[in-house]
Protein backbone atom coordinates (compact mmCIF):
# COMPACT_ATOMS: atom_id res chain seq x y z
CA UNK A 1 31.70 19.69 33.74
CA UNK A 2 29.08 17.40 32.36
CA UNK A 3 29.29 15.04 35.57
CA UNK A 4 28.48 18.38 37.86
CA UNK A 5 25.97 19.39 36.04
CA UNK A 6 24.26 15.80 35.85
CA UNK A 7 25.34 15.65 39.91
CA UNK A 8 23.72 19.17 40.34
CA UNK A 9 20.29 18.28 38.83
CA UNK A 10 20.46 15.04 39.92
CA UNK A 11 19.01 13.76 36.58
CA UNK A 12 20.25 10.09 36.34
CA UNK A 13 19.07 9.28 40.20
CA UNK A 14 22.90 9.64 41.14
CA UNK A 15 25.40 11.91 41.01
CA UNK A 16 28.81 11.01 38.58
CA UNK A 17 30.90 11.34 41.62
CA UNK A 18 28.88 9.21 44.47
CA UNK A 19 29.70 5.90 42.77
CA UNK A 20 27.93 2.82 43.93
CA UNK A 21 24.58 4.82 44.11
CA UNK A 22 22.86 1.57 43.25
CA UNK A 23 23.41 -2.01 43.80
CA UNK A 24 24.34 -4.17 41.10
CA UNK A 25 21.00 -5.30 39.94
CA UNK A 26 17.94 -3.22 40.13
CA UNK A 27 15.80 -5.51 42.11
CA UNK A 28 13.73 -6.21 39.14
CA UNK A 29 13.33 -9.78 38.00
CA UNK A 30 14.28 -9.58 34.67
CA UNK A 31 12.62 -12.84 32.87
CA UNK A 32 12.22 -12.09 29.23
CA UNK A 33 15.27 -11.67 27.22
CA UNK A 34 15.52 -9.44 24.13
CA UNK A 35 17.12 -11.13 21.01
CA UNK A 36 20.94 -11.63 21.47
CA UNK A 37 23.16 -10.35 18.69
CA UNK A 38 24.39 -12.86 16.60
CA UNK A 39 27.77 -13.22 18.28
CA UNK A 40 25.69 -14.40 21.25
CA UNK A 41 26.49 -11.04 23.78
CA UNK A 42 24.29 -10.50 26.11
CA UNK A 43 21.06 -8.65 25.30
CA UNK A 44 18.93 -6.17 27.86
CA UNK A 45 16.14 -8.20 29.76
CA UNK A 46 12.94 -6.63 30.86
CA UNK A 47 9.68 -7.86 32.58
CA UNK A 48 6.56 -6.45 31.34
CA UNK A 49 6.71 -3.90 34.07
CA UNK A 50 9.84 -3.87 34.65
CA UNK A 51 12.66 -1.14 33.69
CA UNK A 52 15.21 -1.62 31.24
CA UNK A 53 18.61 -3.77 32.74
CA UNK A 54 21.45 -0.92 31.41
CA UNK A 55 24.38 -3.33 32.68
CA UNK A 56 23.05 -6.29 30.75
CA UNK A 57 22.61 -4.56 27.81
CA UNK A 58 25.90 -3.17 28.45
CA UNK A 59 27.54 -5.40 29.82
CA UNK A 60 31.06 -5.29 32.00
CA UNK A 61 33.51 -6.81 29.10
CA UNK A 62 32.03 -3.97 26.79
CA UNK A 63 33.07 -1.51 29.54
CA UNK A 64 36.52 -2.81 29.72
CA UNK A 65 37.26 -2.85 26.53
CA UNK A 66 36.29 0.42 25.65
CA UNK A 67 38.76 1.85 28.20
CA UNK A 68 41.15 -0.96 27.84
CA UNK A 69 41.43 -1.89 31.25
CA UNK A 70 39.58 -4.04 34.53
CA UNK A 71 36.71 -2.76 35.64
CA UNK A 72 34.62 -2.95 38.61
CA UNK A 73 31.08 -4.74 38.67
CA UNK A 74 28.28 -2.30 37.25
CA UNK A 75 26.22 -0.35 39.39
CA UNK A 76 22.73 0.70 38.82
CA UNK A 77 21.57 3.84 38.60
CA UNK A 78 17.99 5.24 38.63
CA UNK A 79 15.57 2.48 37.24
CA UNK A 80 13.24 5.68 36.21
CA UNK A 81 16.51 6.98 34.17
CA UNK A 82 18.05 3.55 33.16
CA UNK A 83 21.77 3.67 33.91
CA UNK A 84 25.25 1.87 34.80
CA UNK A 85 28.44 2.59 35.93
CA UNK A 86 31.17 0.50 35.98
CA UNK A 87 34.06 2.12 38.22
CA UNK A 88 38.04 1.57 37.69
CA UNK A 89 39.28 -0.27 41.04
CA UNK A 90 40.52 1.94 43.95
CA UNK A 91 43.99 0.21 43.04
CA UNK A 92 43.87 1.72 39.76
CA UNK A 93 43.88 3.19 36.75
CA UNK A 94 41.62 5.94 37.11
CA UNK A 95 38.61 4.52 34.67
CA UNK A 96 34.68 4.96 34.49
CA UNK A 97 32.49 4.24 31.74
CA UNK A 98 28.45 5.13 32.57
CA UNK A 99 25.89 4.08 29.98
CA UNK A 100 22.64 6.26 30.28
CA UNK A 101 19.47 4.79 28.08
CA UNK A 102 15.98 6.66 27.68
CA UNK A 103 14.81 10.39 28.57
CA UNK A 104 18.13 11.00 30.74
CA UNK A 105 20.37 10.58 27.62
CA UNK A 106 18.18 13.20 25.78
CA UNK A 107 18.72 15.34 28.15
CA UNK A 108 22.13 15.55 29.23
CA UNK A 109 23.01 15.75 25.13
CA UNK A 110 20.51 18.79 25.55
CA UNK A 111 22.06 20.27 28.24
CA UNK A 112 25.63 20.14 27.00
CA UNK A 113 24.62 21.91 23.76
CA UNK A 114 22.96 24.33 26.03
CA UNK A 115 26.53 25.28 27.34
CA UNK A 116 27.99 25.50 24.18
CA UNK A 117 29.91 21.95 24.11
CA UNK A 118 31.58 21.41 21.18
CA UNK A 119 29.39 18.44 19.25
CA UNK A 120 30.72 16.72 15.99
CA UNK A 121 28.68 13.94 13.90
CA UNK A 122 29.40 10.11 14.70
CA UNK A 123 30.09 8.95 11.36
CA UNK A 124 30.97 5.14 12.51
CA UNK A 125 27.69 4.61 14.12
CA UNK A 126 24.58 3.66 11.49
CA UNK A 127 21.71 5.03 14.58
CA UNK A 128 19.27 7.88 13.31
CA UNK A 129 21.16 10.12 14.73
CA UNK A 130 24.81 10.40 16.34
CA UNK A 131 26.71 13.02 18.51
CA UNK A 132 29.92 13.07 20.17
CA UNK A 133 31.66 15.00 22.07
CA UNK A 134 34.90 14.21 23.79
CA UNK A 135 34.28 11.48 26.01
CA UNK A 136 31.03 10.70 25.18
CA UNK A 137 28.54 9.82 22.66
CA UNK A 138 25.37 10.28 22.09
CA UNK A 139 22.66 8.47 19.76
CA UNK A 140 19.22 7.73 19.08
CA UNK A 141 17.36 4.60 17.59
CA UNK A 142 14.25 5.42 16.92
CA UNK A 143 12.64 7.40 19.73
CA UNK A 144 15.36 5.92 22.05
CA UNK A 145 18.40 7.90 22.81
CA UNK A 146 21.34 6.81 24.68
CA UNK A 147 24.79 8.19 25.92
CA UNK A 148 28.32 6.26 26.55
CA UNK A 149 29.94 8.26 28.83
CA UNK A 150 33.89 7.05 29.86
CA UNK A 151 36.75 8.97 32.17
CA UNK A 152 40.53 8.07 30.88
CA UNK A 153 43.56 9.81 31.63
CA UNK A 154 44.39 9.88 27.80
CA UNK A 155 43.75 12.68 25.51
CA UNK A 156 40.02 12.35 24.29
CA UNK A 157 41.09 12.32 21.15
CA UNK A 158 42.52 8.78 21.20
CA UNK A 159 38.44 7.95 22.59
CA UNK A 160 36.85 8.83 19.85
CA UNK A 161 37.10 5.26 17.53
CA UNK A 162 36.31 3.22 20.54
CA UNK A 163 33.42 5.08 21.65
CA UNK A 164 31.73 5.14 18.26
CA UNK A 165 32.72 1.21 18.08
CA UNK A 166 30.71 1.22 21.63
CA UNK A 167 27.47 2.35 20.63
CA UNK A 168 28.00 1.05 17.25
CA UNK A 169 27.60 -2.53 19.74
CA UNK A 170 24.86 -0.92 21.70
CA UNK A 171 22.71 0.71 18.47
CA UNK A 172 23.06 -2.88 17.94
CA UNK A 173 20.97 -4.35 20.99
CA UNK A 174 18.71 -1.55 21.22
């Protein structure tokens, strides 16, 4: 439901379903590097004018391991919303993990509580604030929020470590 009503608005410059919306770099050089974490993963680059690079703050070996399986390149979304997707291959499994950072984030966790989705604390992520629902989590570092989204044929349930573990990593770069 969450990816139709993201689809229907049209709030992260893509809909969930249209994957590849966006190329795999947003055309922005990005030239100054934040600090790396100290087990040397990549950090998110920006230029002074430039928008915030989702999939290198995020990158594709994050992705996979959350859902425990190869994934596609990521795919920028929106540089306005900062996004990326990172698609299972059309050979399979059936896998997607989308990182949203900034105002989008905000509002999607918004909107779901709007129609009543069922929201319980993140306890294993230290951000200022932590949601999760199942399949995704949301959080906030300071006045920036940001959502790990993931599809798995599993039962959520089994999601719910490895998505706080996720933005545990990406309260980390932030």
């Amino acid at each position: 439901m969450r990816g139709a009503v993201i689809a229907q608005l049209g709030l992260m410059g893509c809909a969930v379903a249209a994957v590849g919306c966006g190329g795999s770099s947003n055309g922005v050089s990005n030239s100054t590097p934040a600090t790396a974490s100290a087990t040397s993963t990549p950090a998110a680059s920006t230029t002074p004018a430039g928008p915030l690079d989702v999939c290198l703050l995020f990158p594709q070996t994050d992705a996979e391991t959350l859902v425990g399986t190869p994934l596609d390149p990521g795919q920028a979304g929106n540089p306005t919303n900062p996004s990326c997707t990172y698609n299972g291959p059309t050979s399979g499994p059936t896998a997607q993990v989308t990182v949203y950072v900034g105002d989008g984030a905000k509002k999607t966790y918004d909107i779901d509580k709007s129609l009543g989705h069922a929201f319980n604390m993140a306890p294993g992520v230290t951000a200022d604030e932590a949601w999760e629902e199942d399949d995704a989590i949301f959080f906030r570092k300071g006045s920036t929020w940001a959502q790990i989204a993931m599809v798995l044929l599993n039962d959520p349930s089994q999601n719910r470590v490895p998505l706080e573990q996720a933005a545990q990593t990406l309260v980390s770069r932030l």
